[in-house]
C-alpha atoms as a PDB file:
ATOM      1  CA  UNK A   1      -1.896 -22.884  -2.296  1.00  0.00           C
ATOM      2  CA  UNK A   2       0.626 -20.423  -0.639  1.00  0.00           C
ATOM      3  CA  UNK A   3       3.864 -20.563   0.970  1.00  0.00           C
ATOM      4  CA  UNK A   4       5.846 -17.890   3.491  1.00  0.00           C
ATOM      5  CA  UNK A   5       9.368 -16.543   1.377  1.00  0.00           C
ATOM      6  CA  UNK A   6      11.770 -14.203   1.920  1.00  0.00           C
ATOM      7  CA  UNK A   7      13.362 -11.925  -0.232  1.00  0.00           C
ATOM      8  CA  UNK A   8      16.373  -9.907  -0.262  1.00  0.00           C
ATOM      9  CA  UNK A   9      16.318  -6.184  -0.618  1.00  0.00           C
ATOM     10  CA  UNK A  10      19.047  -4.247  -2.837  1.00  0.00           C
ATOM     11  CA  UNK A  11      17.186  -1.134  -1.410  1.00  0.00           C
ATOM     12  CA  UNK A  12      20.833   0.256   0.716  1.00  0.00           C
ATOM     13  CA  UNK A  13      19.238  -1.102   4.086  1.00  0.00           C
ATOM     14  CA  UNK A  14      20.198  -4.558   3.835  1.00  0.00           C
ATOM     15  CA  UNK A  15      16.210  -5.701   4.560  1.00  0.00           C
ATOM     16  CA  UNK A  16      14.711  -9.055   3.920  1.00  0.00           C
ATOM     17  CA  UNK A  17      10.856  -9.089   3.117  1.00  0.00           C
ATOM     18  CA  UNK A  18       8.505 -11.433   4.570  1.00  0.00           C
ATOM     19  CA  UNK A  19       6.369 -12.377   1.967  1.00  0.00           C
ATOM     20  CA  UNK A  20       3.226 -14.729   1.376  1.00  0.00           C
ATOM     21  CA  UNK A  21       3.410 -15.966  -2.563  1.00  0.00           C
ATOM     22  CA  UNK A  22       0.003 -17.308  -3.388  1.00  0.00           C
ATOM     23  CA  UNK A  23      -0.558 -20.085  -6.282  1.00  0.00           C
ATOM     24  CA  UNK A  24      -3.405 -20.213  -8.500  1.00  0.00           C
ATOM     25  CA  UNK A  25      -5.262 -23.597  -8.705  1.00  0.00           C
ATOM     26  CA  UNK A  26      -4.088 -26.318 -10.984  1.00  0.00           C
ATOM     27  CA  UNK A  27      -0.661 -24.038 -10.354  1.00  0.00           C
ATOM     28  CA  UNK A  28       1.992 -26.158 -12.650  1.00  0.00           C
ATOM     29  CA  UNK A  29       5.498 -24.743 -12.256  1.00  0.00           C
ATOM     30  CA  UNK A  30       6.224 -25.455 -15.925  1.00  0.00           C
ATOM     31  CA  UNK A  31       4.395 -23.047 -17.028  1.00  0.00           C
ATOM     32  CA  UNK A  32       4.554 -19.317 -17.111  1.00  0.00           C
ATOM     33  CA  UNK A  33       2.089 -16.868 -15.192  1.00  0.00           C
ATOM     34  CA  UNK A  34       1.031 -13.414 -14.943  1.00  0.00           C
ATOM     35  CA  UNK A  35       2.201 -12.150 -11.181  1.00  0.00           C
ATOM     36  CA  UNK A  36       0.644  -9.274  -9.226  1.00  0.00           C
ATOM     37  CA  UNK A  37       2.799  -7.690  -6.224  1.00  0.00           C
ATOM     38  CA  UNK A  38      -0.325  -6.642  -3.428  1.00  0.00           C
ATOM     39  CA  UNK A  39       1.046  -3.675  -1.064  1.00  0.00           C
ATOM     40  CA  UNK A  40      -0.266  -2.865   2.563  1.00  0.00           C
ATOM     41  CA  UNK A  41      -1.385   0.118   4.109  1.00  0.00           C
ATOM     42  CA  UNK A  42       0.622   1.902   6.752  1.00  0.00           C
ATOM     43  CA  UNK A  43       0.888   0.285   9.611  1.00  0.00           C
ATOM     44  CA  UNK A  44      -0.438  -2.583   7.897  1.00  0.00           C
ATOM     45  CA  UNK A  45       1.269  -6.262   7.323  1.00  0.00           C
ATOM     46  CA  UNK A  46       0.489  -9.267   5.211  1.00  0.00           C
ATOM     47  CA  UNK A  47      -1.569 -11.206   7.156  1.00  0.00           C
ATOM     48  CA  UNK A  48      -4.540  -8.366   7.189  1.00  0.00           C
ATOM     49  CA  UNK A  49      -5.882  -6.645   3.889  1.00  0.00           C
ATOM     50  CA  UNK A  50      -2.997  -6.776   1.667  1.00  0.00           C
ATOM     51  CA  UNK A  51      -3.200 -11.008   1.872  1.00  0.00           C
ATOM     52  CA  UNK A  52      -6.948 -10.665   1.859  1.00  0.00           C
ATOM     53  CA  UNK A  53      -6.755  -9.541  -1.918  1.00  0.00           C
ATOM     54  CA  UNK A  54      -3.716 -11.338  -2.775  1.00  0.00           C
ATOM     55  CA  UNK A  55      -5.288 -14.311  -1.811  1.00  0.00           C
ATOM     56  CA  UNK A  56      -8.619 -13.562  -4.195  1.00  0.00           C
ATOM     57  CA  UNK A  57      -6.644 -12.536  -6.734  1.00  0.00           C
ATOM     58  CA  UNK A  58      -4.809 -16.028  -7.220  1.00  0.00           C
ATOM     59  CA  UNK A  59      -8.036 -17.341  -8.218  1.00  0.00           C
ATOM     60  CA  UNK A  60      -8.299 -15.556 -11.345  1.00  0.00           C
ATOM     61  CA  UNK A  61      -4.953 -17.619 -12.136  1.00  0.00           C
ATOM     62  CA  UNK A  62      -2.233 -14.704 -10.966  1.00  0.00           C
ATOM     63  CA  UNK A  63       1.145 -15.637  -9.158  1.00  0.00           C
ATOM     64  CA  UNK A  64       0.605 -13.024  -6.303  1.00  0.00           C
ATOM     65  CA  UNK A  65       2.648 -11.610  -3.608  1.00  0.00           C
ATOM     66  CA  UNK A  66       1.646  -9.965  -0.251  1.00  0.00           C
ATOM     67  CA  UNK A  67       4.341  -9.253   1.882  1.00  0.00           C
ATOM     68  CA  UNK A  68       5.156  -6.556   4.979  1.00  0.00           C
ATOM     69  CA  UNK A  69       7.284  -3.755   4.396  1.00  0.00           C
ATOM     70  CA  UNK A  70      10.654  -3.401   5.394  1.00  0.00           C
ATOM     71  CA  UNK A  71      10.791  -2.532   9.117  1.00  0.00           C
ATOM     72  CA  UNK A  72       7.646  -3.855   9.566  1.00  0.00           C
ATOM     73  CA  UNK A  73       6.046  -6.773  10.528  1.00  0.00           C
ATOM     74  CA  UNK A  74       7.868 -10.027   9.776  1.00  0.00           C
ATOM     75  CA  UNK A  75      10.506  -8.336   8.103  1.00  0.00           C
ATOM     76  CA  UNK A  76      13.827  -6.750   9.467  1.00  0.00           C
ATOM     77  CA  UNK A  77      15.401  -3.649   9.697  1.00  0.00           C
ATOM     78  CA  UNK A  78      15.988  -0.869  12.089  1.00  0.00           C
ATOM     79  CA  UNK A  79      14.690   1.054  13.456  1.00  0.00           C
ATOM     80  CA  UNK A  80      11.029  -0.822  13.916  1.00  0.00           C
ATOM     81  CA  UNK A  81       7.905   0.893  12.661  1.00  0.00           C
ATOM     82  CA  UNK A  82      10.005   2.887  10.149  1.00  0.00           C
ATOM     83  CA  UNK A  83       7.647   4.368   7.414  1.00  0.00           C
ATOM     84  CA  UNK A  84      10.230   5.880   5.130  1.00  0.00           C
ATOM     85  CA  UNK A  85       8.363   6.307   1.558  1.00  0.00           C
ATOM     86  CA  UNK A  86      11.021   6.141  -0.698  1.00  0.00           C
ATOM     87  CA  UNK A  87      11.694   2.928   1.271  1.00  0.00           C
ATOM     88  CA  UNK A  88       8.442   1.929   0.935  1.00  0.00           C
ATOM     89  CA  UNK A  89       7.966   2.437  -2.703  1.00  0.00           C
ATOM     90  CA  UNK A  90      11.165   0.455  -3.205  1.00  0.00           C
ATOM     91  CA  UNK A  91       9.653  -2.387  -1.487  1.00  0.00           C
ATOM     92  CA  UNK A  92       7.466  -2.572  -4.275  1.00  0.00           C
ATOM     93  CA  UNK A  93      10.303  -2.665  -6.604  1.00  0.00           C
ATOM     94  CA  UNK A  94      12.103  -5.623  -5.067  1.00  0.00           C
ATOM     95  CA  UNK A  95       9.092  -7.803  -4.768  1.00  0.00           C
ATOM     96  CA  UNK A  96       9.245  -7.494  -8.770  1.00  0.00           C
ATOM     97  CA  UNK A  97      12.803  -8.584  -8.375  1.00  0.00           C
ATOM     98  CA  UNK A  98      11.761 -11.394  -6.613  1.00  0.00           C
ATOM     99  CA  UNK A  99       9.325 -12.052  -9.124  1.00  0.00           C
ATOM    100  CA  UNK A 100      11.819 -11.766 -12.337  1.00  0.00           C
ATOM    101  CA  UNK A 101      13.745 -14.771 -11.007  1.00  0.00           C
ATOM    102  CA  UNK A 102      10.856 -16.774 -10.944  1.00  0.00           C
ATOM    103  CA  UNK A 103      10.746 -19.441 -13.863  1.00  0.00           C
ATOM    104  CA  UNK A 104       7.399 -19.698 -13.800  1.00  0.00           C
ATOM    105  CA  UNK A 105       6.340 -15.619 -13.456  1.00  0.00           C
ATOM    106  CA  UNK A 106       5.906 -14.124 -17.063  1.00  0.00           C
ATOM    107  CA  UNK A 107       8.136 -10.910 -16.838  1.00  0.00           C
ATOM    108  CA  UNK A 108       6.194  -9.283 -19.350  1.00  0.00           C
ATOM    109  CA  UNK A 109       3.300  -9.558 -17.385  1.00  0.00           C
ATOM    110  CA  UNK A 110       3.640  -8.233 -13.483  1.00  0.00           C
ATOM    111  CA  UNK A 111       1.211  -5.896 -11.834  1.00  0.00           C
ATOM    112  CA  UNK A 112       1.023  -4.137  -8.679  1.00  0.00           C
ATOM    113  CA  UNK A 113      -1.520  -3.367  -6.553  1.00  0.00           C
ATOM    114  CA  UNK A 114      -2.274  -1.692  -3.176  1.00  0.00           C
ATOM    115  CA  UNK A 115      -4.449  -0.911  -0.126  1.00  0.00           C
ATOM    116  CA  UNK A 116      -4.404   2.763   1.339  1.00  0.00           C
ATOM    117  CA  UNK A 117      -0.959   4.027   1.080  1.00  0.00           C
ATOM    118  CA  UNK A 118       0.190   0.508  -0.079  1.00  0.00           C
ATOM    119  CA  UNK A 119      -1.674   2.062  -3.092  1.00  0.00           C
ATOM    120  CA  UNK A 120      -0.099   5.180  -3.119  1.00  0.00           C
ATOM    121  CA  UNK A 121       3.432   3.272  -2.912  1.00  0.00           C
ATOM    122  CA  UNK A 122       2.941   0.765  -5.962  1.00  0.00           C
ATOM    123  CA  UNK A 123       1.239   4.019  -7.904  1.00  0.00           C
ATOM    124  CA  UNK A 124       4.902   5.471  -7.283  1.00  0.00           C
ATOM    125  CA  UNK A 125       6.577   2.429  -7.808  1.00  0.00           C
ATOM    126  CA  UNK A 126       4.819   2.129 -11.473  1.00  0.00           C
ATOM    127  CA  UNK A 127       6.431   5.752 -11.850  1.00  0.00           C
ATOM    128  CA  UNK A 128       9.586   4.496 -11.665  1.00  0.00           C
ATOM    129  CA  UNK A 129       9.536   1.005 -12.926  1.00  0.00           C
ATOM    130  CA  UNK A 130       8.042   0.248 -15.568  1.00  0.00           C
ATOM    131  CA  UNK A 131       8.181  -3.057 -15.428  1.00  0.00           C
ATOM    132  CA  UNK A 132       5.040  -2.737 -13.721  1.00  0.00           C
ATOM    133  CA  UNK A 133       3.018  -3.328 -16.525  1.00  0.00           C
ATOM    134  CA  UNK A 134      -0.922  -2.506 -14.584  1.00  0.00           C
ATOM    135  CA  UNK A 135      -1.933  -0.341 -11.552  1.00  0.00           C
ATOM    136  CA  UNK A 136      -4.620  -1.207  -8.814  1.00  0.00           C
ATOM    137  CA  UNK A 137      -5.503   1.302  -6.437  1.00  0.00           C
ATOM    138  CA  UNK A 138      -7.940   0.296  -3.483  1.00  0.00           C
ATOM    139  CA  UNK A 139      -8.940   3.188  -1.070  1.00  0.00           C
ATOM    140  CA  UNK A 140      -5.826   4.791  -2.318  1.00  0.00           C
ATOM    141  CA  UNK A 141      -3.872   7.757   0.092  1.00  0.00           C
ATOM    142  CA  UNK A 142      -0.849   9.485  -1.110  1.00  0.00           C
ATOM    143  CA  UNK A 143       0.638   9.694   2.511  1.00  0.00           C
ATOM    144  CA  UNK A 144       2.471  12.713   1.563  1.00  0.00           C
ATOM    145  CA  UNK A 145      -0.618  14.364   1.264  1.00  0.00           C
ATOM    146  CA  UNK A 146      -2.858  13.650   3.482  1.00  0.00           C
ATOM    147  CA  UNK A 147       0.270  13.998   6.524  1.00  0.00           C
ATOM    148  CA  UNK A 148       0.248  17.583   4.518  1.00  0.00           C
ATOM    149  CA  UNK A 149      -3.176  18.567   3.912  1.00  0.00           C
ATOM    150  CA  UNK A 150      -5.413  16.163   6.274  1.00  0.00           C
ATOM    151  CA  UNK A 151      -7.557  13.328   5.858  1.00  0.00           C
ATOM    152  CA  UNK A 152     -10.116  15.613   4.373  1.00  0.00           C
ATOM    153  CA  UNK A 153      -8.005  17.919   2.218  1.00  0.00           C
ATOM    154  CA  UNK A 154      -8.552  21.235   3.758  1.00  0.00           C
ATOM    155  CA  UNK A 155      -5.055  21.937   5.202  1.00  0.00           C
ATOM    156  CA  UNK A 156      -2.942  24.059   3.196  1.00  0.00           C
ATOM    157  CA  UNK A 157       1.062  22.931   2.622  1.00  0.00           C
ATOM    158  CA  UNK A 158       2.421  25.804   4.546  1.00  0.00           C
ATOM    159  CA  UNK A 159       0.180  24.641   7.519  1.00  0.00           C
ATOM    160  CA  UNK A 160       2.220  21.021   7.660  1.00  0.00           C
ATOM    161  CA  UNK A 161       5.030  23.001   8.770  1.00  0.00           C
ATOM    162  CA  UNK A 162       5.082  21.610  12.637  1.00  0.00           C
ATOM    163  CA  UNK A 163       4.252  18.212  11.835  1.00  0.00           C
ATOM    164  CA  UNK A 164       7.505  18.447   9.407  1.00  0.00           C
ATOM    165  CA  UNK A 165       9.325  19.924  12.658  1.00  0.00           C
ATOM    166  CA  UNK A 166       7.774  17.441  14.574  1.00  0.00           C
ATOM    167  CA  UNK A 167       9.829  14.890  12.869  1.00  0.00           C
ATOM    168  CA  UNK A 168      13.024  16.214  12.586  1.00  0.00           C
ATOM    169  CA  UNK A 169      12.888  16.685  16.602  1.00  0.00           C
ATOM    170  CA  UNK A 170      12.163  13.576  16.463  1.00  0.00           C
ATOM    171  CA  UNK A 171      15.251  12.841  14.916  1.00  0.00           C
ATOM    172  CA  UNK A 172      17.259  14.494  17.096  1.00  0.00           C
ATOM    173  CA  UNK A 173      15.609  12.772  20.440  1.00  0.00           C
ATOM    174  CA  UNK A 174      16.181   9.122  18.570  1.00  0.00           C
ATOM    175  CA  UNK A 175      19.537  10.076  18.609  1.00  0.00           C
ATOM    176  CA  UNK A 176      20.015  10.595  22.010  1.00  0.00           C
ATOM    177  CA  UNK A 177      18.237   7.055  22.577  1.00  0.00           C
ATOM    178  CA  UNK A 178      14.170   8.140  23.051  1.00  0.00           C
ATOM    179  CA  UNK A 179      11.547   6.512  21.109  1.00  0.00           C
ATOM    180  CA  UNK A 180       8.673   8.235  19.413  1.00  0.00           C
ATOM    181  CA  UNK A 181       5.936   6.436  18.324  1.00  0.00           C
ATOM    182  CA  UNK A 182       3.548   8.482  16.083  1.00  0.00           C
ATOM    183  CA  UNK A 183      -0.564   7.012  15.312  1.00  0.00           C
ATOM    184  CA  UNK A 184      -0.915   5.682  12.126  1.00  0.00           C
ATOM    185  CA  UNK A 185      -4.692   5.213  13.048  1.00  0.00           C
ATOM    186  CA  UNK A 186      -6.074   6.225  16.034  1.00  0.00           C
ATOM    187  CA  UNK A 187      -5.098   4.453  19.454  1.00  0.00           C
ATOM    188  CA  UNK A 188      -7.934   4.220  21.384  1.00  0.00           C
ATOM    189  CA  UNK A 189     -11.508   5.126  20.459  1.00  0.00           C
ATOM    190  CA  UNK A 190     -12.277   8.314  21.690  1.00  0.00           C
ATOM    191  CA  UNK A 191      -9.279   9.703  19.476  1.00  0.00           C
ATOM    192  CA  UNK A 192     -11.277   9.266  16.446  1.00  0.00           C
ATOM    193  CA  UNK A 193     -12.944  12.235  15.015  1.00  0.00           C
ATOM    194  CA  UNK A 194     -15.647  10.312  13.157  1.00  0.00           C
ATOM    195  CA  UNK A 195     -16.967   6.955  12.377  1.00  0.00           C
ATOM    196  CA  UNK A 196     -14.803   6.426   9.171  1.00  0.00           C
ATOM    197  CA  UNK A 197     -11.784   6.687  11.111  1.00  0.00           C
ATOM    198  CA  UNK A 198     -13.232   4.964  14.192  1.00  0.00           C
ATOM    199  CA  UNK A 199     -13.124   1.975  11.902  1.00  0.00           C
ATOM    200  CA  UNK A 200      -9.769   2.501  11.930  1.00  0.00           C
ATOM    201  CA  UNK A 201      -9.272   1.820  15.056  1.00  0.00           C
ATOM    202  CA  UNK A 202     -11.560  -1.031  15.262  1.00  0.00           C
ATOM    203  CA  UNK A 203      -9.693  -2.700  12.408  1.00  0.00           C
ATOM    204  CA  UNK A 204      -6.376  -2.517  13.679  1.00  0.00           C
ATOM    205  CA  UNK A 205      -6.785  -2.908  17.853  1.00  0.00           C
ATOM    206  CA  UNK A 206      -9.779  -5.057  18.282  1.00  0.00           C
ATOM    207  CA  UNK A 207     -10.482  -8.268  17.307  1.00  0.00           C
ATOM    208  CA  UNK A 208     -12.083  -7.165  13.805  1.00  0.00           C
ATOM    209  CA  UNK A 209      -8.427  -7.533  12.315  1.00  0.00           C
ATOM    210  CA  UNK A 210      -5.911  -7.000  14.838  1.00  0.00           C
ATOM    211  CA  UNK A 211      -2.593  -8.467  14.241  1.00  0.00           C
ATOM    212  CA  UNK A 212       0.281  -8.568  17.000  1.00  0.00           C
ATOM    213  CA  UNK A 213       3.086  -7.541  14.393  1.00  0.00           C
ATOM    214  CA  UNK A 214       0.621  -4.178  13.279  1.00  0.00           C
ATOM    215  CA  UNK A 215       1.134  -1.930  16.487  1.00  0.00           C
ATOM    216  CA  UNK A 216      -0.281   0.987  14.594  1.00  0.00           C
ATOM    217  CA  UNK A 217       1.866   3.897  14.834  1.00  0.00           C
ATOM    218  CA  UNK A 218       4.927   4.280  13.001  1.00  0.00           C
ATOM    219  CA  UNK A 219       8.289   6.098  14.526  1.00  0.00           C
ATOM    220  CA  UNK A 220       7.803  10.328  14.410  1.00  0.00           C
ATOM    221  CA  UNK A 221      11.299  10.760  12.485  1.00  0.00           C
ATOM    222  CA  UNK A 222       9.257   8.929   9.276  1.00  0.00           C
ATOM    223  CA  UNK A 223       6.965  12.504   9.289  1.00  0.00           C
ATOM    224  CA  UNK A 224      10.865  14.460   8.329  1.00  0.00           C
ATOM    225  CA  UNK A 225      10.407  12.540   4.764  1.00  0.00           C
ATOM    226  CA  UNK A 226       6.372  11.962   4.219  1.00  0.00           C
ATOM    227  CA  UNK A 227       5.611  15.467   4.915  1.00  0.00           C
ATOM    228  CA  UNK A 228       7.442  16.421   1.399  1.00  0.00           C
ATOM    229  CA  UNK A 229       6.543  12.876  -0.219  1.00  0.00           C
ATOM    230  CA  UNK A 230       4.332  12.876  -2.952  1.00  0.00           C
ATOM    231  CA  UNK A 231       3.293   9.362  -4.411  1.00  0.00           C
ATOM    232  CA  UNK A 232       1.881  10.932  -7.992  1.00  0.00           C
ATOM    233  CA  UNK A 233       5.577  13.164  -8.452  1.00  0.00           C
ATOM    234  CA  UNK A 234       5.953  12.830 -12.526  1.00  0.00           C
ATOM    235  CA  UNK A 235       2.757  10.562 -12.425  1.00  0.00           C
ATOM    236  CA  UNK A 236       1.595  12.849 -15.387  1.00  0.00           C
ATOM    237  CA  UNK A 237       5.094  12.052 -17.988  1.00  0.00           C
ATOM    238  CA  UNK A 238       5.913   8.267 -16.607  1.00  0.00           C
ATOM    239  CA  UNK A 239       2.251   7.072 -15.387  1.00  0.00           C
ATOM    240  CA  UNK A 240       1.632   5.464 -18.410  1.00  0.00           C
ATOM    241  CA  UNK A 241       0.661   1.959 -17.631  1.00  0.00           C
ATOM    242  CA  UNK A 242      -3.141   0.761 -17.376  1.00  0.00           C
ATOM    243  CA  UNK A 243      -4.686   2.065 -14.332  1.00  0.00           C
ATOM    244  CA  UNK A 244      -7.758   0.956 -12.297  1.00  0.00           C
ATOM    245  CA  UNK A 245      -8.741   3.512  -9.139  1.00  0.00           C
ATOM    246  CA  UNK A 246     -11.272   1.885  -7.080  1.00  0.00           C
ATOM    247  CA  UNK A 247     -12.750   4.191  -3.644  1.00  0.00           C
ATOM    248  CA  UNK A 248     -15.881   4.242  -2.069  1.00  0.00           C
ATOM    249  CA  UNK A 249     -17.984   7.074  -2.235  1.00  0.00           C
ATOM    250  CA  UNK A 250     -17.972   7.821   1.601  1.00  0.00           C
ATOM    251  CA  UNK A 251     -14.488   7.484   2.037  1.00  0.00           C
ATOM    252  CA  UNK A 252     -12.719  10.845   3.048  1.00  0.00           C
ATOM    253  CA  UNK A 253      -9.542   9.467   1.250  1.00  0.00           C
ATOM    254  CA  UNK A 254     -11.734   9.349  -2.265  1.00  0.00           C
ATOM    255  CA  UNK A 255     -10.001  12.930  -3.282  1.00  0.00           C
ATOM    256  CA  UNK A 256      -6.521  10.642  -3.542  1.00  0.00           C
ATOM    257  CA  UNK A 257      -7.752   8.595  -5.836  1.00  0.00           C
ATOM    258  CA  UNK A 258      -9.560  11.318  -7.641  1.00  0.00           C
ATOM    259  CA  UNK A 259      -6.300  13.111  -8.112  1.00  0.00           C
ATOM    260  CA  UNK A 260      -4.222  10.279  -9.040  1.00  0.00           C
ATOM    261  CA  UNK A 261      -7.137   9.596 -11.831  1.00  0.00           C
ATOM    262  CA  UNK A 262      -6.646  13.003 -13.187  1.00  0.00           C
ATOM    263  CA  UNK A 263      -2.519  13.223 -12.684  1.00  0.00           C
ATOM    264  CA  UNK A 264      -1.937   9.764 -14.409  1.00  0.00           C
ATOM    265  CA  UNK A 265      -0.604  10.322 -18.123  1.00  0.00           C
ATOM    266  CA  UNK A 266      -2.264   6.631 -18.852  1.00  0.00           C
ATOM    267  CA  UNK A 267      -4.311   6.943 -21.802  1.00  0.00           C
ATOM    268  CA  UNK A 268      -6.360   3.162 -20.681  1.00  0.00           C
ATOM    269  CA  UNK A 269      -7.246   4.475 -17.227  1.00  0.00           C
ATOM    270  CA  UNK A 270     -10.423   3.478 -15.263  1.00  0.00           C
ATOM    271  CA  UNK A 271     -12.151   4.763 -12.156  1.00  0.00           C
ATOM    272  CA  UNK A 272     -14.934   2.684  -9.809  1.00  0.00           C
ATOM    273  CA  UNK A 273     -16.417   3.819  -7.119  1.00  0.00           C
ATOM    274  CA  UNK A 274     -18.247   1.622  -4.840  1.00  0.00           C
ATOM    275  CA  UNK A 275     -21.383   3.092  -3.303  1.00  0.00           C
ATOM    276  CA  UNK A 276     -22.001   3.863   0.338  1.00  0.00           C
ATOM    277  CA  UNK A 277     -18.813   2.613   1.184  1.00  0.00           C
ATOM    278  CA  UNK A 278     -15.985   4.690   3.479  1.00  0.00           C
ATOM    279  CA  UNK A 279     -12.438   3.920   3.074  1.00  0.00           C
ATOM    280  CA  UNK A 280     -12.233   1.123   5.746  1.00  0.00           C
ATOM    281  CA  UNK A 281     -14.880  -0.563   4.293  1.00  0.00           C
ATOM    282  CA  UNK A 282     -13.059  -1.830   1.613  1.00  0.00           C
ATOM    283  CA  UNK A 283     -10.118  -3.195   3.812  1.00  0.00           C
ATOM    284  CA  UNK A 284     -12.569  -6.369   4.749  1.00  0.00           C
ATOM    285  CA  UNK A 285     -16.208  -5.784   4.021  1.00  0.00           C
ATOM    286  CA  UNK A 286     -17.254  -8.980   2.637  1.00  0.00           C
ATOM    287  CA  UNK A 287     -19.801  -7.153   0.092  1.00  0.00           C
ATOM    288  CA  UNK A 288     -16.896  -4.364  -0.597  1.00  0.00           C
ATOM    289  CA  UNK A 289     -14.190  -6.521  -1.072  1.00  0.00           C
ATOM    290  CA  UNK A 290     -16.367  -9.026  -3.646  1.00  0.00           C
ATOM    291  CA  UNK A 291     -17.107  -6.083  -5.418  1.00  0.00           C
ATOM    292  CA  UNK A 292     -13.450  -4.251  -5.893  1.00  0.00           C
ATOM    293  CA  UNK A 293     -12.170  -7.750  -6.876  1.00  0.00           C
ATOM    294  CA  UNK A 294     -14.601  -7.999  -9.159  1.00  0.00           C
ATOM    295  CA  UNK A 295     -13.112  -5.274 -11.290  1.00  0.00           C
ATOM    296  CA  UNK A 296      -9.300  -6.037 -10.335  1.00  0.00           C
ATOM    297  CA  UNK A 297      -9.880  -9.634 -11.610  1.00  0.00           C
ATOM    298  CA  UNK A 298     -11.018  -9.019 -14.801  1.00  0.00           C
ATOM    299  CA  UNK A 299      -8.731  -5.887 -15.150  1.00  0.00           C
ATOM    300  CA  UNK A 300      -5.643  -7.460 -14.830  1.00  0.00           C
ATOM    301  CA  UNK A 301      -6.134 -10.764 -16.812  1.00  0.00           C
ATOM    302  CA  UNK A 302      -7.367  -8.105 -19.673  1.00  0.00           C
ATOM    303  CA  UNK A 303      -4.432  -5.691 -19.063  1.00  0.00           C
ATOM    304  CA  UNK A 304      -1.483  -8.633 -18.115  1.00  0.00           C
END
């Protein structure tokens, strides 16, 4: 059982989230429940991944919550396709504010989980709040990073330098009334410089998982603040909670959740790594997918 919400942001902007809050079966509002917030990846929304594993996760008897990011998808704010981090990360945040004012949500018991840099925003949200009381990471990317030092990892800091101008132009042609849309993915095929990230685009512009409200690019100004963004910043003093990194073996992105792994202070920390899989494999693969909830299941009724 599920039902669309909405749910005001104290995040400065003024943005409401549109949400999906999935039941577990037998659900019985009388009672209390462990709750898991589920986080998209960039450029993602609700109705794709992120609501994919919310959905799977209700079975194992969690209140869970996927919803698209503020000026994103279903949700408002301005300007559209915004990917501001900090924003992002406080997304994560007000979903467990939602949550707290739930009768029937345990507040003792709320995890957060994520898909690409959905991951990479709750593992920065669990930084900062702990309320968070668990961490799920699926085909995690710190977006600060890899905007810095590529897909791959073999692009120094110093190197980022003209994407970081690129967005602050940016900013200044916005404000003279010019868009600039910036690929989250690539756009058309032939744009993608290997078959990991030509999954990409199939997942988000073809029929595999396309959505109408996931355009795939975000505006160029958001590169001004996730060029200096780092999702892990103090994960190694306030990372404390019980953490579960799950990547596939062929995914370019696996260094992310390597370094997360290492970075975390968490003393109950856990890393899986599904064979043969790449990064995009994991979004919807039916045999990737059973397998990664197969460990987030059991992880978070043992850790909430």
């Amino acid at each position: 059982m599920s039902e669309n919400i909405d749910i005001k942001t104290l995040n400065g902007y003024g943005t409401t989230l549109a949400a999906v809050i999935n039941f577990p079966q037998d659900f019985d509002s009388t009672k209390q429940y462990p709750a898991i917030v589920v986080s998209h990846p960039g450029g993602g929304v609700k109705e794709q991944t992120a609501g994919l594993y919310a959905g799977k996760l209700a079975e194992f008897g969690f209140v869970t919550v996927a919803y698209d990011a503020s000026f994103q998808g279903a949700s408002t704010g301005e300007p559209r396709q915004l990917e501001n981090p900090h924003i992002r990360t406080e997304d994560v945040s007000a979903v467990v504010d939602y949550l707290t004012g739930l009768d029937y949500v345990d507040n003792e018991r709320i995890g957060g989980m994520g898909i690409c840099a959905g991951a990479g925003y709750t593992a920065n949200a669990a930084i900062n709040d702990p309320r968070i009381k668990a961490v799920g990471t699926v085909s995690l990317v710190n977006i600060g990073q890899m905007f810095r030092n590529g897909w791959t990892n073999d692009v120094a800091d110093a190197d980022a330098f003209p994407v970081l101008k690129m967005g602050s132009d940016a900013r200044t042609t916005d404000a003279a009334g010019q868009d600039n849309p910036f690929p989250l993915a690539p756009m058309k095929e032939e744009e993608a410089p290997n078959e990991e990230l030509r999954q990409a685009w199939e997942y988000y512009h073809t029929p595999r998982c396309e959505h109408p409200n996931a355009p795939g690019f975000m505006t160029a100004r958001s590169l001004s603040q996730i060029i200096t963004y780092d999702a892990f910043h103090k994960a190694e003093a306030f990372l404390t909670q019980p953490l579960l990194v799950i990547a596939g073996s062929e995914a370019g992105s696996k260094w992310m959740s390597d370094d997360l792994y290492e970075r975390a202070a968490s003393a109950d920390k856990a890393s899986h790594v599904i064979e043969g899989a790449n990064h995009m494999e994991l979004y919807d693969g039916e045999k990737e997918v059973a397998e990664a909830v197969s460990k987030l299941g059991p992880f978070f009724t043992d850790k909430l």
